[in-house]
Protein backbone atom coordinates (compact mmCIF):
# COMPACT_ATOMS: atom_id res chain seq x y z
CA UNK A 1 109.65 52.66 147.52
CA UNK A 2 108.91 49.36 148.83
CA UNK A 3 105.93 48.25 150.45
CA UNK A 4 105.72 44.84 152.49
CA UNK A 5 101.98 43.88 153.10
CA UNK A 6 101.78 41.27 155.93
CA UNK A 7 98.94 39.95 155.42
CA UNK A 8 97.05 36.05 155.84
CA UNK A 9 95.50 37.32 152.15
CA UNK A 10 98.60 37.84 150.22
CA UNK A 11 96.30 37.04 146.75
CA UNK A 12 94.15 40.23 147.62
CA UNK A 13 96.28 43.12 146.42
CA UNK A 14 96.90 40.98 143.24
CA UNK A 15 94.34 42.69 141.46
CA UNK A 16 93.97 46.67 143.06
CA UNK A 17 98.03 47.55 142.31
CA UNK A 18 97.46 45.88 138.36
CA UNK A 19 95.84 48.77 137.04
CA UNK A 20 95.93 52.61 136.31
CA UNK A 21 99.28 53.93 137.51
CA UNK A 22 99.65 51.93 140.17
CA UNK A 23 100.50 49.36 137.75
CA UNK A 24 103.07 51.74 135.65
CA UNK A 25 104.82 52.69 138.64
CA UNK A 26 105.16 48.71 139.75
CA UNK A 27 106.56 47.63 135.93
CA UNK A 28 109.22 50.97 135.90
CA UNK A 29 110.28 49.85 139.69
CA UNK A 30 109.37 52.81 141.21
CA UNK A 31 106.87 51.08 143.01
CA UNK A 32 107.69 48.05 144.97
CA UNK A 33 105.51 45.52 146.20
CA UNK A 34 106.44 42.51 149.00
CA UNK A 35 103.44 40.24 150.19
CA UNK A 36 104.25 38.59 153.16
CA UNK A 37 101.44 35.69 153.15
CA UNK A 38 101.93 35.22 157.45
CA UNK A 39 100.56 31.34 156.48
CA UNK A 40 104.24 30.62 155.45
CA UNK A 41 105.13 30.96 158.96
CA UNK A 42 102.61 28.65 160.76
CA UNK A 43 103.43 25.55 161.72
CA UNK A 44 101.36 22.22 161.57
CA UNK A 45 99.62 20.69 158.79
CA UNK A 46 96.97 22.88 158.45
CA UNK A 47 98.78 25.77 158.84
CA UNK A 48 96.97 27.68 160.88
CA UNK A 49 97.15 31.47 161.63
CA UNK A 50 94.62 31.81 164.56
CA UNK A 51 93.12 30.43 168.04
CA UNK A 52 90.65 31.19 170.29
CA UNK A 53 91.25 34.15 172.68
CA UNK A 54 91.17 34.01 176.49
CA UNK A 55 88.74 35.11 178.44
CA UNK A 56 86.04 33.78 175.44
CA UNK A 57 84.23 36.03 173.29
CA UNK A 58 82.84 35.55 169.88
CA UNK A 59 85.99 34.90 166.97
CA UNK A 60 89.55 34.25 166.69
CA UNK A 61 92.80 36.49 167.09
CA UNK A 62 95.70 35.94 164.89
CA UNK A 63 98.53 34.07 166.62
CA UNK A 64 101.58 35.87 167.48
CA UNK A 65 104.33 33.13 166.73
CA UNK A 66 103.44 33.48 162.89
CA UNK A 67 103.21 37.33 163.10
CA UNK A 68 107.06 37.46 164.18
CA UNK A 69 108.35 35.29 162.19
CA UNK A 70 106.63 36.74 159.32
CA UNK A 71 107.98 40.23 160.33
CA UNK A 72 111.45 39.10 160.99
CA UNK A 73 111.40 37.54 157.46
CA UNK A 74 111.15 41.09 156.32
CA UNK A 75 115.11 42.50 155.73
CA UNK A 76 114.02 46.43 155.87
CA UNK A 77 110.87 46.73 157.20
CA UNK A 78 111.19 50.88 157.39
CA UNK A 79 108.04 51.87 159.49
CA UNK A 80 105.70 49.40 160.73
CA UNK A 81 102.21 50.40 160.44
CA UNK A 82 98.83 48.05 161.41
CA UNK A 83 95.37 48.56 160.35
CA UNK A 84 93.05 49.31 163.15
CA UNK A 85 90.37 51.20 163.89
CA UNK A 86 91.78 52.56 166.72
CA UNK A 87 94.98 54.08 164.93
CA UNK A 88 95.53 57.65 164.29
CA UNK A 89 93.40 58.62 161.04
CA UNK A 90 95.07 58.32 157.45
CA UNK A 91 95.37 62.09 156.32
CA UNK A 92 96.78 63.78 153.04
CA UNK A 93 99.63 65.03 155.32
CA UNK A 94 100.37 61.62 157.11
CA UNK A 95 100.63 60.07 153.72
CA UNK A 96 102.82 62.83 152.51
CA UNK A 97 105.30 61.92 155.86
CA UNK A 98 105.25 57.96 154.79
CA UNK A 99 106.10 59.10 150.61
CA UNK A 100 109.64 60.67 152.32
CA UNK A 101 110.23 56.45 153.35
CA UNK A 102 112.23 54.11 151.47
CA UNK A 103 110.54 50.91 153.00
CA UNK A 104 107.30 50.56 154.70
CA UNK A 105 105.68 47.66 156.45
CA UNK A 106 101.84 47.23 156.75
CA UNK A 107 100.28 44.91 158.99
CA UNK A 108 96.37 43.74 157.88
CA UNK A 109 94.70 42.23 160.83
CA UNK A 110 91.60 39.30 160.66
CA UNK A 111 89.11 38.27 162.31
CA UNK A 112 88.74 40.28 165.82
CA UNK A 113 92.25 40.91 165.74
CA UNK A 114 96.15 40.13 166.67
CA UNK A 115 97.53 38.96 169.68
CA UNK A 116 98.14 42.84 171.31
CA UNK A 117 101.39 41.13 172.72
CA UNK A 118 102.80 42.11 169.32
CA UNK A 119 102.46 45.66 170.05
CA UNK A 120 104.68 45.20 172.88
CA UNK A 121 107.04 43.33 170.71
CA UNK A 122 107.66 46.23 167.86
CA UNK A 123 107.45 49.56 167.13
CA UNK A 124 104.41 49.56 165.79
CA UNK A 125 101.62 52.57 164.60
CA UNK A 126 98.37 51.92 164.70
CA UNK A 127 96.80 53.73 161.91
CA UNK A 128 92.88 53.82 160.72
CA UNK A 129 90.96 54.81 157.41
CA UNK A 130 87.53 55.58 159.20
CA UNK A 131 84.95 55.46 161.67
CA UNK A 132 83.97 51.88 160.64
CA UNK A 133 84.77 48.28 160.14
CA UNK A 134 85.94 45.95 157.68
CA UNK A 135 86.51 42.36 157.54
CA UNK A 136 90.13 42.56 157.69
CA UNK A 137 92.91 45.30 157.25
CA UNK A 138 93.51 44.54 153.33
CA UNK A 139 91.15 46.81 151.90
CA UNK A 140 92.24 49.69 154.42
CA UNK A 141 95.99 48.86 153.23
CA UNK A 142 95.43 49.06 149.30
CA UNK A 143 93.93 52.79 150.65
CA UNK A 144 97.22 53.48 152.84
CA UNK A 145 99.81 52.62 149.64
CA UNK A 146 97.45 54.35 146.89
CA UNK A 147 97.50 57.49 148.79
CA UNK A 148 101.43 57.44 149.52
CA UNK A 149 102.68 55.94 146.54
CA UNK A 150 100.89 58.56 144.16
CA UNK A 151 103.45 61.01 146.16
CA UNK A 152 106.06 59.65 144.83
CA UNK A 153 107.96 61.36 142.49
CA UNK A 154 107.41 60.56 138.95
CA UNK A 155 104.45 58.89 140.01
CA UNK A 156 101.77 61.08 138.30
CA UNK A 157 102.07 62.80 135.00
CA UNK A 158 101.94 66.13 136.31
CA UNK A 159 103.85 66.60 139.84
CA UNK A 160 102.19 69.36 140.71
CA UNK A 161 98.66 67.34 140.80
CA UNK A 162 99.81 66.28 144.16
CA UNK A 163 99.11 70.42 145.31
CA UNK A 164 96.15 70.90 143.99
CA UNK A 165 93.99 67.85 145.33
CA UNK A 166 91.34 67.77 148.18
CA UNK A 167 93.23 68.37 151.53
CA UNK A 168 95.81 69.43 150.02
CA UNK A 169 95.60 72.71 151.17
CA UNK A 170 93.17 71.83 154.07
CA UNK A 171 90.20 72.41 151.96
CA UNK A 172 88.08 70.59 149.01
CA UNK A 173 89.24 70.35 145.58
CA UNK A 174 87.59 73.14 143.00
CA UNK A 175 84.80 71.01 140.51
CA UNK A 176 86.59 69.89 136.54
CA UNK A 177 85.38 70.26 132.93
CA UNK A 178 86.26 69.05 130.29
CA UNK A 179 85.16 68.24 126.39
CA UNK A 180 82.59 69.50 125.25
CA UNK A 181 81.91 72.93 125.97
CA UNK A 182 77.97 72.83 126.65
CA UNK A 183 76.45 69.89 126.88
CA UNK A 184 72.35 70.00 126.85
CA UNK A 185 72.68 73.48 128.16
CA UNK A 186 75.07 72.90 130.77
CA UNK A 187 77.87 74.69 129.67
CA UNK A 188 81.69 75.05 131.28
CA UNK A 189 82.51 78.00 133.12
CA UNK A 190 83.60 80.80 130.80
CA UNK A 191 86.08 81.99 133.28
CA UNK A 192 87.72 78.50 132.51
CA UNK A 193 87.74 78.99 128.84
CA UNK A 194 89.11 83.07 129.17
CA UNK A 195 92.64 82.28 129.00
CA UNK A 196 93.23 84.59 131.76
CA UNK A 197 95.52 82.27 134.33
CA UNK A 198 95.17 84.69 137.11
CA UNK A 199 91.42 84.84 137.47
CA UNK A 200 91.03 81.04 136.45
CA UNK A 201 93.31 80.32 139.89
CA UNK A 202 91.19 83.00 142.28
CA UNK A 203 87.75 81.43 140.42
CA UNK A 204 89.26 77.69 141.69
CA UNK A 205 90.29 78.92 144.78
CA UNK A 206 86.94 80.76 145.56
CA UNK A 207 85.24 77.13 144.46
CA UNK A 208 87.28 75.37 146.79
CA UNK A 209 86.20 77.41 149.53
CA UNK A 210 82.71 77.00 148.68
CA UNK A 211 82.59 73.44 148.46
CA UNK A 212 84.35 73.43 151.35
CA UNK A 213 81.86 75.20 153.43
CA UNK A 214 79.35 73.59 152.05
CA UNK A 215 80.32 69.76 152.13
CA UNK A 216 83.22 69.52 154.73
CA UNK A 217 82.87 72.57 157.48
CA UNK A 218 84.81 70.73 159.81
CA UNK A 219 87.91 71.07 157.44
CA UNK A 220 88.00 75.15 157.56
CA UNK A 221 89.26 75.13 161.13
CA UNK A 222 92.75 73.82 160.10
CA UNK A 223 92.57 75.35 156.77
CA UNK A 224 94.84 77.82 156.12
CA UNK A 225 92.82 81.35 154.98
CA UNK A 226 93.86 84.51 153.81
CA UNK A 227 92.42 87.83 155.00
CA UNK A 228 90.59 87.08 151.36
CA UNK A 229 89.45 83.67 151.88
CA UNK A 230 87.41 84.60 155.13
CA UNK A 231 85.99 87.82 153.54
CA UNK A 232 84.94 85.24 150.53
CA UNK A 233 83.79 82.76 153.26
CA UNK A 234 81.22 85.82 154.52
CA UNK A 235 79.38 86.52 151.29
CA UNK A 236 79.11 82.46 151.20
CA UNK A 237 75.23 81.04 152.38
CA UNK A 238 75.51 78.54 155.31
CA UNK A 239 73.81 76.46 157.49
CA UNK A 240 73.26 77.94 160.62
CA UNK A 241 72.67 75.60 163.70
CA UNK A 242 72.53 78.82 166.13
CA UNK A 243 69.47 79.94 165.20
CA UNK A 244 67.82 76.66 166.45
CA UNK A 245 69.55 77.07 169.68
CA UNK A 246 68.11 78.58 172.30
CA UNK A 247 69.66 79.27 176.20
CA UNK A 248 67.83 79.72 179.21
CA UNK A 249 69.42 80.74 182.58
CA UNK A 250 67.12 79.59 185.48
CA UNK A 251 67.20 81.86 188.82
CA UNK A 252 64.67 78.65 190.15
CA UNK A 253 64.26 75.61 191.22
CA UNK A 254 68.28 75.45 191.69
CA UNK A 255 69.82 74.13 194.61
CA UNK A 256 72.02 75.20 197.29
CA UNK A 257 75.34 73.59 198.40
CA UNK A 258 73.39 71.58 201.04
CA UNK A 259 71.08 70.29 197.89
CA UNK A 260 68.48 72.36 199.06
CA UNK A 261 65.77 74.09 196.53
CA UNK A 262 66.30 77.59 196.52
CA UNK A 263 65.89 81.13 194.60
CA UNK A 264 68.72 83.05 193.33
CA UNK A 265 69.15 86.70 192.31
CA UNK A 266 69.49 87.89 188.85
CA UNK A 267 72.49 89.85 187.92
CA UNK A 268 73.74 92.23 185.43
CA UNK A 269 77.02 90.29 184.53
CA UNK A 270 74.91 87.13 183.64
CA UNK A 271 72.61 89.32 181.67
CA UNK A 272 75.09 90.80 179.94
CA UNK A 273 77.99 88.66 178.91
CA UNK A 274 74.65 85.23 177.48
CA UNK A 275 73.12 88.08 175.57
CA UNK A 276 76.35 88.93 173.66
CA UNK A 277 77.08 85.10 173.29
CA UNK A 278 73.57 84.64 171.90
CA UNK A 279 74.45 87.28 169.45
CA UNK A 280 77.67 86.75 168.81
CA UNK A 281 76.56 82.78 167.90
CA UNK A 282 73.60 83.84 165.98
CA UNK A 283 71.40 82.06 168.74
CA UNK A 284 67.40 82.06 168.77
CA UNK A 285 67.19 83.85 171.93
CA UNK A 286 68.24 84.02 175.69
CA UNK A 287 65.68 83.39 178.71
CA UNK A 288 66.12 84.76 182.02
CA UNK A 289 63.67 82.87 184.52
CA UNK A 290 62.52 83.91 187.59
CA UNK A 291 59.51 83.63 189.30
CA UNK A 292 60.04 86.52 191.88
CA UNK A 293 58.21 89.95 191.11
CA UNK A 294 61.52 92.17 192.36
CA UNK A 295 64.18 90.17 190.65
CA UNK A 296 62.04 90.11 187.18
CA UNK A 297 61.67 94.39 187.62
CA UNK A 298 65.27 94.11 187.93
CA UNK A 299 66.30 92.47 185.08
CA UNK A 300 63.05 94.20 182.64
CA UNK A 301 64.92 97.92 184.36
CA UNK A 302 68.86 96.60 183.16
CA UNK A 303 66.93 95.14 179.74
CA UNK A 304 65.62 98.95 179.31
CA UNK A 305 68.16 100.99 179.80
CA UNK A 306 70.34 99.13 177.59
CA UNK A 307 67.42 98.79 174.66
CA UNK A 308 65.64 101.97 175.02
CA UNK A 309 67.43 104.27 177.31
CA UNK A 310 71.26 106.16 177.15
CA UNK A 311 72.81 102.79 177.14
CA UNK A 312 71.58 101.94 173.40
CA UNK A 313 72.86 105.38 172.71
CA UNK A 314 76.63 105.09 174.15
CA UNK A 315 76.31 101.27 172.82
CA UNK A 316 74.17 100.14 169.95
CA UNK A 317 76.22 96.98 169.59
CA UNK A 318 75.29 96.05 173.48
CA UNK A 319 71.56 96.94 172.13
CA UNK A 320 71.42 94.49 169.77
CA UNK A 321 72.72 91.57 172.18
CA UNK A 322 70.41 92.65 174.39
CA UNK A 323 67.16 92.64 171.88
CA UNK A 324 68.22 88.72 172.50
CA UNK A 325 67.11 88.20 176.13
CA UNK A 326 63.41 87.90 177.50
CA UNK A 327 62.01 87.43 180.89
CA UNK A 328 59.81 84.82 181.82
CA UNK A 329 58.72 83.13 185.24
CA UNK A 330 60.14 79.30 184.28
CA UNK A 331 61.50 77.03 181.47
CA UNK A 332 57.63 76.68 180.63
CA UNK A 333 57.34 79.83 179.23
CA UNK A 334 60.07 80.25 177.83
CA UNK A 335 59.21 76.77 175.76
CA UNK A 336 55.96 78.04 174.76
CA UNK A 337 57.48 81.24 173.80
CA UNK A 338 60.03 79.26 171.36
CA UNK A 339 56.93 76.88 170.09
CA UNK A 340 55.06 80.34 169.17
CA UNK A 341 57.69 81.19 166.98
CA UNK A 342 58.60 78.45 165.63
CA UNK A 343 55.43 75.94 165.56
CA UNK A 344 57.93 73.09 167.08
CA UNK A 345 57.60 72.03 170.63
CA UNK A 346 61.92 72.47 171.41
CA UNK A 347 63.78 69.90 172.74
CA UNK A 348 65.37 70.46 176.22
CA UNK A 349 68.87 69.91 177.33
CA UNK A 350 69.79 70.38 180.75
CA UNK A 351 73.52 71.46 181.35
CA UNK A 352 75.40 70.75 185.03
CA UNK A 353 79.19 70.79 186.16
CA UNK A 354 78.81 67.44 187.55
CA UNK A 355 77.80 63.93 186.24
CA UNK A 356 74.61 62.85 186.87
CA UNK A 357 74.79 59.91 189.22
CA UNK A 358 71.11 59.38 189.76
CA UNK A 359 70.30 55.88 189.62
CA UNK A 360 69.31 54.67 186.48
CA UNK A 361 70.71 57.44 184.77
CA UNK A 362 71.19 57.91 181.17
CA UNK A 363 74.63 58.63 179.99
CA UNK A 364 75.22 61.94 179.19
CA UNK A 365 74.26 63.78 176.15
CA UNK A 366 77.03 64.21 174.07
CA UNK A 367 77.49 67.84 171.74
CA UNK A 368 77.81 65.60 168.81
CA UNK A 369 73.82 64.34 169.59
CA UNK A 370 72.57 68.09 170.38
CA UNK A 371 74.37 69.22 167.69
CA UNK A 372 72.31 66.80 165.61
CA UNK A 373 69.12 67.63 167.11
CA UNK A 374 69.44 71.53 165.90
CA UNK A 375 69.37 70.30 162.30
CA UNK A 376 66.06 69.57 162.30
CA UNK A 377 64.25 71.01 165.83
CA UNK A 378 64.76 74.12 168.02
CA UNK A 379 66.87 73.10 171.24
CA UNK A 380 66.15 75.20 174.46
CA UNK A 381 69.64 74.80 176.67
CA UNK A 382 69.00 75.27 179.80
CA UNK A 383 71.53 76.32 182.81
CA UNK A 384 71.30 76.84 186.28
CA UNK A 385 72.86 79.51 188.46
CA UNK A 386 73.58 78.04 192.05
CA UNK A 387 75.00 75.05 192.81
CA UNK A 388 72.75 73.81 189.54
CA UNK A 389 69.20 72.52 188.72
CA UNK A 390 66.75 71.02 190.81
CA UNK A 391 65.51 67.72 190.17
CA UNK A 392 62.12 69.28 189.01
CA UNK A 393 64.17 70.66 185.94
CA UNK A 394 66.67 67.79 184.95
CA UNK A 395 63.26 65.55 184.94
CA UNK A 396 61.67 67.39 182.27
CA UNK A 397 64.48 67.39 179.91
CA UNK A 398 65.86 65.09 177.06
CA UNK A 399 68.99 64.82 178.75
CA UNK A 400 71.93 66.56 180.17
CA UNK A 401 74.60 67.63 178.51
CA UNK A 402 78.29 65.85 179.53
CA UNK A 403 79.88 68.34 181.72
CA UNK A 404 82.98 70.04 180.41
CA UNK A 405 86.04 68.92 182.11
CA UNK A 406 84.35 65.67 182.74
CA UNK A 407 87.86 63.51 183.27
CA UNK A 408 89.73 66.61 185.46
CA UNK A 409 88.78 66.92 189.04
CA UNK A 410 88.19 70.73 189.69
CA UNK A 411 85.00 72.13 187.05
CA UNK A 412 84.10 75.36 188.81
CA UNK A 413 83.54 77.74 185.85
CA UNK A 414 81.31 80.43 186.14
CA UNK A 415 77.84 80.19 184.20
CA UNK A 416 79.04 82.57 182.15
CA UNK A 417 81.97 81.62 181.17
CA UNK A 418 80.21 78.02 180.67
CA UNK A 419 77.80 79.27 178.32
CA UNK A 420 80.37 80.71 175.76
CA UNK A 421 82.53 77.44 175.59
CA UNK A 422 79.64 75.25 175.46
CA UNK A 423 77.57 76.96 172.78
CA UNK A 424 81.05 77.52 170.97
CA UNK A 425 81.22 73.50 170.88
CA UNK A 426 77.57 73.48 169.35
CA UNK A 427 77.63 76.13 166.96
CA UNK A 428 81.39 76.83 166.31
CA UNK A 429 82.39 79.25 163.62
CA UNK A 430 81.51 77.74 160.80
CA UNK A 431 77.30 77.12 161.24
């Protein structure tokens, strides 16, 4: 396979691809490496590669006359792929796609950049190693042709060491021993030493899905599990962000569609449907507030006859949701109520369909930040009925949470159906 690394830094990747089997594969040829060094192609005395870009700002972009001619210079350029960190991430399985290639071309960038005209000018993909940034695309690139050359056929001693890797699968490799047996009491796995093939493969797999749910939870979503695998996964301890999450659905202050403060009534479908979300997500509890005598009777007679009365008999499953919910007059009780029994003062995070254009607004919280906050702190969520919360409410909180369908132009969801997609986005299935 040939790789041709355009590059202003051509002597970098002498020393990452002269070692290990990297090296091996470049002496037997199966390997091959082209440095383009892009200074070849500048003209002037001093060669140089960059200038000043318009509109000012702080550093230098790369020129786009030595760019092309360093690209043209290539015969069989295959795939062109730059750098950036605004590419599509480098996976297991796009590495696997670029191994099928016979030539591949990979731009490394400098300084703040390459003329974007370039982008115009070939078919180029933009492709990125991480959330984070390096001085220049070189380092990224000995990452991109490690990961796609070791595909290669013939490339590793064992082909099949390609299969069993982390991601390979969508999950975490299973933990390796080796030599001696027990060292200072920590002794290898007798499983591993058995013999037995077929339990040493179910006693990796089951370790793979444990480190999995344990290190990288976000990978299990697009991992692909067996009936067996998810009745492992059960038996498996987890962290569980629910049960520092706590929803409140306030009857008042809300406001009307004139903006107006107003009351509004309880009802039995709200009740209902937040109760078996808290439960289903493993949530701390579920507030109803309202400060009006009737509608608080009304919601404490539905609470009863679905905890105590014939509806815990015909449904003990609706029971339990319902041992979730609590009435209280306002968001202040239902705060003190968490702080009781937890001993932490929660944080609060308003929720609204719209975007909060008050002036001097902070930008919206994003389920990324609450979902940080429930590591360490119960969260009290709080959601209006209405036409949303009153200013009184939104005032007291730590924020508000971005609105779901924030870039589409018609967000009317019920606050039911609200509650279940954003607490899914919190919590998901895996904490």
């Amino acid at each position: 396979m040939n790789f041709h690394l355009v590059s202003i830094f051509p002597h970098f990747f002498e020393s990452p691809f002269t070692c290990g089997l990297m090296s091996k594969a470049v002496e037997t040829g199966l390997v091959k490496l082209d440095c383009v060094d892009v200074r070849q192609f500048a003209g002037g005395v001093h060669k140089s590669v960059d200038d000043r870009p318009f509109g000012g700002g702080p550093g230098m972009l790369l020129k786009l006359d030595p760019m092309i001619k360093a690209l043209d210079s290539i015969e069989s350029r295959g795939r062109v792929l730059m750098l950036s960190p605004r590419g599509k991430p480098l996976t297991q399985a796009l590495s696997r796609e670029l191994a099928d290639q016979e030539d591949l071309t990979v731009i490394c960038g400098r300084y703040e950049g390459i003329d974007e005209r370039l982008l115009d000018l070939y078919p180029i993909e933009l492709v990125s190693v991480g959330d984070f940034v390096l001085n220049g695309g070189e380092a990224a690139a000995v990452c991109l042709v490690e990961s796609v050359a070791r595909l290669l056929p013939g490339f590793m001693g064992h082909e099949e060491s390609g299969d069993e890797e982390s991601f390979s699968a969508g999950l975490l490799e299973y933990p390796h021993f080796t030599r001696p047996e027990d060292f200072d009491g920590l002794a290898v796995p007798e499983v591993l030493r058995s013999g037995d093939h077929g339990k040493i493969a179910e006693w990796r797999r089951d370790q793979s899905l444990t480190a999995t749910l344990r290190d990288r939870p976000d990978l299990l979503p697009e991992a692909r599990l067996t009936v067996e695998d998810v009745d492992f996964l059960r038996t498996l301890p987890r962290t569980r962000l629910g049960r520092n999450l706590y929803i409140a659905l306030c009857h008042y202050p809300v406001t009307n569609k004139f903006g107006e403060k107003v009351a509004v009534s309880v009802t039995n479908l709200d009740l209902h449907d937040m109760a078996r979300v808290a439960r289903s997500y493993g949530l701390g509890g579920f507030y109803a507030t309202t400060p009006i005598e009737d509608q608080k009777a009304l919601a404490e007679k539905l609470l009863g006859h679905w905890r105590e009365g014939a509806g815990s008999r015909a449904n003990p499953d609706r029971a339990e949701a319902f041992s979730k919910v609590k009435v209280f007059d306002d968001i202040e009780s239902a705060v003190l109520d968490i702080e009781a029994q937890t001993g932490q003062c929660p944080r609060l995070a308003a929720t609204s369909a719209r975007l909060d254009r008050r002036k001097q607004a902070q930008p919206a919280l994003t389920f990324g930040e609450v979902r940080s906050w429930l590591a360490n702190t119960p969260v009290l969520l709080i959601f209006g009925t209405g036409h949303g919360l009153a200013e009184e409410v939104l005032s007291k909180t730590d924020g508000i949470v971005r609105p779901l369908r924030y870039l589409d132009d018609y967000n009317h969801l019920s606050v039911r159906s609200a509650v279940a997609i954003i607490v899914d986005r919190l919590v998901a299935d895996e904490y």
